[in-house]
PDB file of N, CA and C in Angstrom:
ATOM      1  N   UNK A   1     116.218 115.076  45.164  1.00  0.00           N
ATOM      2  CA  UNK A   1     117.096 114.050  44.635  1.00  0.00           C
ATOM      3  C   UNK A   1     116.654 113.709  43.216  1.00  0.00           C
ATOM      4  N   UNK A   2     117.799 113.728  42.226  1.00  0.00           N
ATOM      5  CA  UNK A   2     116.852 113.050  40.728  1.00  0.00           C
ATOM      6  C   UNK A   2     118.026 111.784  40.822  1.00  0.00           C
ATOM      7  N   UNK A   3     117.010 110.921  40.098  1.00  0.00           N
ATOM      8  CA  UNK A   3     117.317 109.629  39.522  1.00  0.00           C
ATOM      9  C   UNK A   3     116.791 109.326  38.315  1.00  0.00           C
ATOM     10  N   UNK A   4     117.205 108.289  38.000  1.00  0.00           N
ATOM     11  CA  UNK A   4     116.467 107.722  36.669  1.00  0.00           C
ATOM     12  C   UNK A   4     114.643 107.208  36.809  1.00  0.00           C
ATOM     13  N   UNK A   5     114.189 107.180  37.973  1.00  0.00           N
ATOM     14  CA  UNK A   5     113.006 107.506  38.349  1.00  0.00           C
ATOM     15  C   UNK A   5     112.314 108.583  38.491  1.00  0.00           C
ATOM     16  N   UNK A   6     112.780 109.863  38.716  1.00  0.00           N
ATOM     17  CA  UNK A   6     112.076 110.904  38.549  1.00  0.00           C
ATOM     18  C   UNK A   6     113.065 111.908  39.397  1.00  0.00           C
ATOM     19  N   UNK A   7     112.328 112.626  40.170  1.00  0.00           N
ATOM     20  CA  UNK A   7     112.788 113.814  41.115  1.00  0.00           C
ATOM     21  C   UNK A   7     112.037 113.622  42.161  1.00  0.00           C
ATOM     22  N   UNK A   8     112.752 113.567  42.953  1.00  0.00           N
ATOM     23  CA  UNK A   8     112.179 113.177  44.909  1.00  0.00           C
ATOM     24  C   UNK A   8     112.231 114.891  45.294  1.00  0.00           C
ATOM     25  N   UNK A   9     111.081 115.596  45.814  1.00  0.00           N
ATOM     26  CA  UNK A   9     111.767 117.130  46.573  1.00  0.00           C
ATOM     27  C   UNK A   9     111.393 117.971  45.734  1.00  0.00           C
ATOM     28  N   UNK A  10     112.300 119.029  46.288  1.00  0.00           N
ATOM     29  CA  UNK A  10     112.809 120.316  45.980  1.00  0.00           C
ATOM     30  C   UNK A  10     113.444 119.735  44.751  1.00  0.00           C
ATOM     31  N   UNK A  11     113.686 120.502  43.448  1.00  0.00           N
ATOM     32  CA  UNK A  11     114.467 120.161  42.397  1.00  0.00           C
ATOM     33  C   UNK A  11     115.780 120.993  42.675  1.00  0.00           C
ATOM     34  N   UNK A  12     116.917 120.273  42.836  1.00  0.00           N
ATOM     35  CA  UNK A  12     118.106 120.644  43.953  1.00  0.00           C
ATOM     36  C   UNK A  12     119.068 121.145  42.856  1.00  0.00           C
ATOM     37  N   UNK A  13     118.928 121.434  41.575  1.00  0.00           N
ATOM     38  CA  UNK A  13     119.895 122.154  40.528  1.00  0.00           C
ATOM     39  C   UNK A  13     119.066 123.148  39.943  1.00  0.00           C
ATOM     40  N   UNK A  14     120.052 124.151  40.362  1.00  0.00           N
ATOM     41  CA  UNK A  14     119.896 125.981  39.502  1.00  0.00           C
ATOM     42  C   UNK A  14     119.960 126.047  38.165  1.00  0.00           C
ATOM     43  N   UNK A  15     119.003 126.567  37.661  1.00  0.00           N
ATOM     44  CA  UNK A  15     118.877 126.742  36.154  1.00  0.00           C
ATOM     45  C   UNK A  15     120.343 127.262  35.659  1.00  0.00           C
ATOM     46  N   UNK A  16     121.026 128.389  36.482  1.00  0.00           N
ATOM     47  CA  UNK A  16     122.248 128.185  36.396  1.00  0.00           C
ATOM     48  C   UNK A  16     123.323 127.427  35.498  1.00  0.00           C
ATOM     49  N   UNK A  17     123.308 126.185  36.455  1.00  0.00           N
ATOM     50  CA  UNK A  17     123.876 124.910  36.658  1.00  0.00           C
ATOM     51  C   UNK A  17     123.547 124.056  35.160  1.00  0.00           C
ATOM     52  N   UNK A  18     122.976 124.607  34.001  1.00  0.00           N
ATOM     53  CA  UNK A  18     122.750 123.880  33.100  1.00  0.00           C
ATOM     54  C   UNK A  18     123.078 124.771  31.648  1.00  0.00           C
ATOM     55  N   UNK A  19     123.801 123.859  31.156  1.00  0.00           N
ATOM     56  CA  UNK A  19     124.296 124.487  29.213  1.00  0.00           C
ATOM     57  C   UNK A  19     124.001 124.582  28.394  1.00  0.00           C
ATOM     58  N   UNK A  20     123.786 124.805  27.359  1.00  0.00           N
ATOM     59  CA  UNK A  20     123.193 124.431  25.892  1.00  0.00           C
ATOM     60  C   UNK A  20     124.551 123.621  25.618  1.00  0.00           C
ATOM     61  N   UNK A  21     124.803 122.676  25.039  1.00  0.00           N
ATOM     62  CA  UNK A  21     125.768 122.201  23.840  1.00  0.00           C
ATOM     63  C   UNK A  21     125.482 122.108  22.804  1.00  0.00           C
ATOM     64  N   UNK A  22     124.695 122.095  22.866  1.00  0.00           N
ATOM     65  CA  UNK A  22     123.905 121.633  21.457  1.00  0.00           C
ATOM     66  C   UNK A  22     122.796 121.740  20.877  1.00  0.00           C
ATOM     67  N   UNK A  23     122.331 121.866  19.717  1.00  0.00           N
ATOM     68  CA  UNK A  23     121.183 122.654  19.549  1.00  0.00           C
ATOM     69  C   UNK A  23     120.581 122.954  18.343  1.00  0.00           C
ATOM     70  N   UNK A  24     120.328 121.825  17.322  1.00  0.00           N
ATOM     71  CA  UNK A  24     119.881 121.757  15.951  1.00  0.00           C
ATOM     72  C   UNK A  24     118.193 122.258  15.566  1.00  0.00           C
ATOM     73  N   UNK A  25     117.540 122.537  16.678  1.00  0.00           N
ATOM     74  CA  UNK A  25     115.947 122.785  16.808  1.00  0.00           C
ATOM     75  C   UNK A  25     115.046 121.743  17.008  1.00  0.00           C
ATOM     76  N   UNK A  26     116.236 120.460  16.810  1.00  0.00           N
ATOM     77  CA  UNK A  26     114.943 119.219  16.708  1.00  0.00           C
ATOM     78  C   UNK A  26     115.701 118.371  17.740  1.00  0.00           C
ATOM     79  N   UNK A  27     117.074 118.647  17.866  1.00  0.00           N
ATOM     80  CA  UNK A  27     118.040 117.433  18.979  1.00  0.00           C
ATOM     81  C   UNK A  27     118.572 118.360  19.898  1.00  0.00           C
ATOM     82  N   UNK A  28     118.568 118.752  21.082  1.00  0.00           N
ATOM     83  CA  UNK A  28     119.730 119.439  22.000  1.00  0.00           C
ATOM     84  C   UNK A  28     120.659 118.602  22.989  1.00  0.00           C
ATOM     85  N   UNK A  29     121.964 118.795  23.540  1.00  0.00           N
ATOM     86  CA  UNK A  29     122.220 117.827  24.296  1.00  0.00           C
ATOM     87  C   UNK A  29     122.480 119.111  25.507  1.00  0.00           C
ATOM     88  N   UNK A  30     122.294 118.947  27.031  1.00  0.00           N
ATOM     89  CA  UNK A  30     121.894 119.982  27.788  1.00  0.00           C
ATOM     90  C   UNK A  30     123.272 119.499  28.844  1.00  0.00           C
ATOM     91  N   UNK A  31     124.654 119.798  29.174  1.00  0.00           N
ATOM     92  CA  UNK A  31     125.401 120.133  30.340  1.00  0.00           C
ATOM     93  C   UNK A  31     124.676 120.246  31.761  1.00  0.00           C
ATOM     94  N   UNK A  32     124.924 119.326  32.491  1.00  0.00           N
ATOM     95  CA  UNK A  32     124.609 119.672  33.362  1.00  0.00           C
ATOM     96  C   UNK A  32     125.706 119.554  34.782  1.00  0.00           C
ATOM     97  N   UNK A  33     126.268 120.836  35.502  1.00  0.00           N
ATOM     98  CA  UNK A  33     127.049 121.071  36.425  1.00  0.00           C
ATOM     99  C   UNK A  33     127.012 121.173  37.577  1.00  0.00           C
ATOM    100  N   UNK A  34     126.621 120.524  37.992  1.00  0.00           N
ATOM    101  CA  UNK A  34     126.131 120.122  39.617  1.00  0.00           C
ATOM    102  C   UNK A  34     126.517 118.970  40.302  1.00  0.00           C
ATOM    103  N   UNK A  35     126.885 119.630  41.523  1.00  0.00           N
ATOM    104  CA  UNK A  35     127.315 118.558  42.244  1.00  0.00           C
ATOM    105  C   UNK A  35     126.101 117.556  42.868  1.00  0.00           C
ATOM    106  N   UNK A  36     125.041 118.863  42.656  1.00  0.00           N
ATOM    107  CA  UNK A  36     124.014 117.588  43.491  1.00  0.00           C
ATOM    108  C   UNK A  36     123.281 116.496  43.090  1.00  0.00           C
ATOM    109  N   UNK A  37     123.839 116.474  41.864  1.00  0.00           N
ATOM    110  CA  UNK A  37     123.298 115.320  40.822  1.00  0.00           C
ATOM    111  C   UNK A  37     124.342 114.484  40.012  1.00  0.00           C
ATOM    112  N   UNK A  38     124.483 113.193  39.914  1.00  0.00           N
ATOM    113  CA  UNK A  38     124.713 112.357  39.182  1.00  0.00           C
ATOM    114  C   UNK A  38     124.975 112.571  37.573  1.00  0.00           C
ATOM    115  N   UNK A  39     123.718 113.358  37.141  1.00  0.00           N
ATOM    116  CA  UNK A  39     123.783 113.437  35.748  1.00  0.00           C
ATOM    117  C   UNK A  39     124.551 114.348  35.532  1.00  0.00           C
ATOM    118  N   UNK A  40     125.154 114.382  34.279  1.00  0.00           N
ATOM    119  CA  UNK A  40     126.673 115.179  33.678  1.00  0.00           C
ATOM    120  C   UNK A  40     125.657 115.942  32.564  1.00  0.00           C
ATOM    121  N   UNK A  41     124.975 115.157  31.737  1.00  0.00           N
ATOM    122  CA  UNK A  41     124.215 115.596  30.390  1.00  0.00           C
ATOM    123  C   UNK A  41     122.811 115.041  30.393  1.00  0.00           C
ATOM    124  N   UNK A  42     122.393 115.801  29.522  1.00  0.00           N
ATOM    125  CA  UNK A  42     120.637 115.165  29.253  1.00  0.00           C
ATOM    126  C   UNK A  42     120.023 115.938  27.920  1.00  0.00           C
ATOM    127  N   UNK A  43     119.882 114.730  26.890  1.00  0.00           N
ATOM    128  CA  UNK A  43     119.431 114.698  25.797  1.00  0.00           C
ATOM    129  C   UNK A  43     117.777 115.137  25.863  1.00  0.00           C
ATOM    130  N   UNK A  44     117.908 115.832  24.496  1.00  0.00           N
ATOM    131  CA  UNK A  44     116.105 116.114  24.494  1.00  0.00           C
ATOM    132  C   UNK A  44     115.663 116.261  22.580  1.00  0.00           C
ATOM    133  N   UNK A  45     114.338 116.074  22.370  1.00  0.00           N
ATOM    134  CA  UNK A  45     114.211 115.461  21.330  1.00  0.00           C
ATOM    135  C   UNK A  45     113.067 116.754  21.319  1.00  0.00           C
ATOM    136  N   UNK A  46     112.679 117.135  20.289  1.00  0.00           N
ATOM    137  CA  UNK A  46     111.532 118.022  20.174  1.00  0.00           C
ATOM    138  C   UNK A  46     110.814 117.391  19.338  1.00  0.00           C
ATOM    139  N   UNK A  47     109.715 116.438  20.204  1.00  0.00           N
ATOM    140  CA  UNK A  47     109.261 115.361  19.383  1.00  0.00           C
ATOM    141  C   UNK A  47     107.380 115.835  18.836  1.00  0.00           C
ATOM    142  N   UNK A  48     107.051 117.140  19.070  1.00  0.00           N
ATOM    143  CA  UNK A  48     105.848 117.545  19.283  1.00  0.00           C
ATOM    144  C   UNK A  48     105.935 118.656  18.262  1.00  0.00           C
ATOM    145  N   UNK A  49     105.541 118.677  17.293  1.00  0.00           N
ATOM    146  CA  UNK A  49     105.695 120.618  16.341  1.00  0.00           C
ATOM    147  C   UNK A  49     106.593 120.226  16.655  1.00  0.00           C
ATOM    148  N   UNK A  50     107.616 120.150  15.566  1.00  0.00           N
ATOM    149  CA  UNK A  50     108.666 120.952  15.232  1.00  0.00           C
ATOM    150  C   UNK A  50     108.979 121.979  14.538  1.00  0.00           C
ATOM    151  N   UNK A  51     108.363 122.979  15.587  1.00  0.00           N
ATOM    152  CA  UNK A  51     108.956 124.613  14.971  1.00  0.00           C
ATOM    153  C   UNK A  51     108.878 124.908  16.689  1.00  0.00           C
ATOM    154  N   UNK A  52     108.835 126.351  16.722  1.00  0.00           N
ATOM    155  CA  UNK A  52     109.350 127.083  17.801  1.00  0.00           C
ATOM    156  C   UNK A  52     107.822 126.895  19.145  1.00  0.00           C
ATOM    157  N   UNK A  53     106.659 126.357  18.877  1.00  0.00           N
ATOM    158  CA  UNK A  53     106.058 125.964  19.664  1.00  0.00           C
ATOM    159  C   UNK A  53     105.793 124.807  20.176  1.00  0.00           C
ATOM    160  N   UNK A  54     107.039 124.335  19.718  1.00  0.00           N
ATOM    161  CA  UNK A  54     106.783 122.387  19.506  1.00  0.00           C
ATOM    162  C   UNK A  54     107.785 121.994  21.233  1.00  0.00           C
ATOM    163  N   UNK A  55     107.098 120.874  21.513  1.00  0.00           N
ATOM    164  CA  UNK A  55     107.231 120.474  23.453  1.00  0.00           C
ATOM    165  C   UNK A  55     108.618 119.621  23.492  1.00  0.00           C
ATOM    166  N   UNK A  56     109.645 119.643  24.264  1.00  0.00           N
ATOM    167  CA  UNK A  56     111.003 119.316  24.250  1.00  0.00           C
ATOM    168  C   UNK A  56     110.716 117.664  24.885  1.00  0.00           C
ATOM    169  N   UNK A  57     111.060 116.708  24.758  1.00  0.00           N
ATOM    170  CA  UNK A  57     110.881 115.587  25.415  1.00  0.00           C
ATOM    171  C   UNK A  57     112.507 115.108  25.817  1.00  0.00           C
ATOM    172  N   UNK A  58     112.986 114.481  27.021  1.00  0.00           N
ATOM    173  CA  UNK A  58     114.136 113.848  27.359  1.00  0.00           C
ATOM    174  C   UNK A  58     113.767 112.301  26.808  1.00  0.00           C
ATOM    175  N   UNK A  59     114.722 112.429  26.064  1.00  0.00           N
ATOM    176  CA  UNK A  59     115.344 110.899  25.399  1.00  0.00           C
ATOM    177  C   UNK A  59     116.169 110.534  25.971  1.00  0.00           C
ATOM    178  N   UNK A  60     116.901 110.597  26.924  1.00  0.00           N
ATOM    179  CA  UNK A  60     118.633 110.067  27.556  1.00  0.00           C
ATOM    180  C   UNK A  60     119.279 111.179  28.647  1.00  0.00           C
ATOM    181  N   UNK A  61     120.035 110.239  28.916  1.00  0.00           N
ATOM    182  CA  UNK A  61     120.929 111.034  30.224  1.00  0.00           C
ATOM    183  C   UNK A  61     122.362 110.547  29.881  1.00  0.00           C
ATOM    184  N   UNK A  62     123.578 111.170  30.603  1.00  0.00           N
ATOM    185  CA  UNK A  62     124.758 110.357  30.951  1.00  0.00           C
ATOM    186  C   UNK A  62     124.619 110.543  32.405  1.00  0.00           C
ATOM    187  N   UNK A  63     125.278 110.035  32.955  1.00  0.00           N
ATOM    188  CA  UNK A  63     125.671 110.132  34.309  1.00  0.00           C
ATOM    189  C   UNK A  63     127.348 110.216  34.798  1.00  0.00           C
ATOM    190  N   UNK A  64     127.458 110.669  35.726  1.00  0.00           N
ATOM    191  CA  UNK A  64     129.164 110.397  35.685  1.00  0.00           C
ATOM    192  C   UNK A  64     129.341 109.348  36.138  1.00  0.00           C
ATOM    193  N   UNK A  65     130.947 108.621  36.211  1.00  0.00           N
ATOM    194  CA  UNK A  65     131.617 107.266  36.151  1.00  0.00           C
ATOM    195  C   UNK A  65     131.787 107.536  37.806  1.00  0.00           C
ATOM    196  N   UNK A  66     131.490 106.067  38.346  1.00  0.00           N
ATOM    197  CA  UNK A  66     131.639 105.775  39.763  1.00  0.00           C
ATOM    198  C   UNK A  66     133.011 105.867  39.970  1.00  0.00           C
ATOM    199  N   UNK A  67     132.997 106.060  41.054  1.00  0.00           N
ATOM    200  CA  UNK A  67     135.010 106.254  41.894  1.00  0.00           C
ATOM    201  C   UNK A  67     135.289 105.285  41.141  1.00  0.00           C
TER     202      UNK A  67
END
């Protein structure tokens, strides 16, 4: 299960199941298509080296809109 707390389990979405949209080297915003999760998207910041060995950090999520 993921939440805005972490990941409970098995991590229940296939690498698959996830996009690039976006992708400047320093900001990406990441699609995510799964039913078994809440989250729609998830932002990431490459806040460590910024060049090609530098560590991706999540800054944000969306989630989808309740019924």
């Amino acid at each position: 299960r993921i939440t805005p707390e972490g990941i409970i389990g098995d991590y229940p979405v296939e690498y698959d199941d996830f996009t690039i949209n976006e992708n400047n080297g320093v900001r990406a915003k990441i699609a995510v298509n799964s039913e078994k999760t809440d989250i729609k998207a998830v932002y990431l910041e490459r806040l460590i080296r910024q060049d090609d060995t530098g560590v991706w950090t999540v800054t944000g999520y969306d989630v989808s809109p309740l019924p």
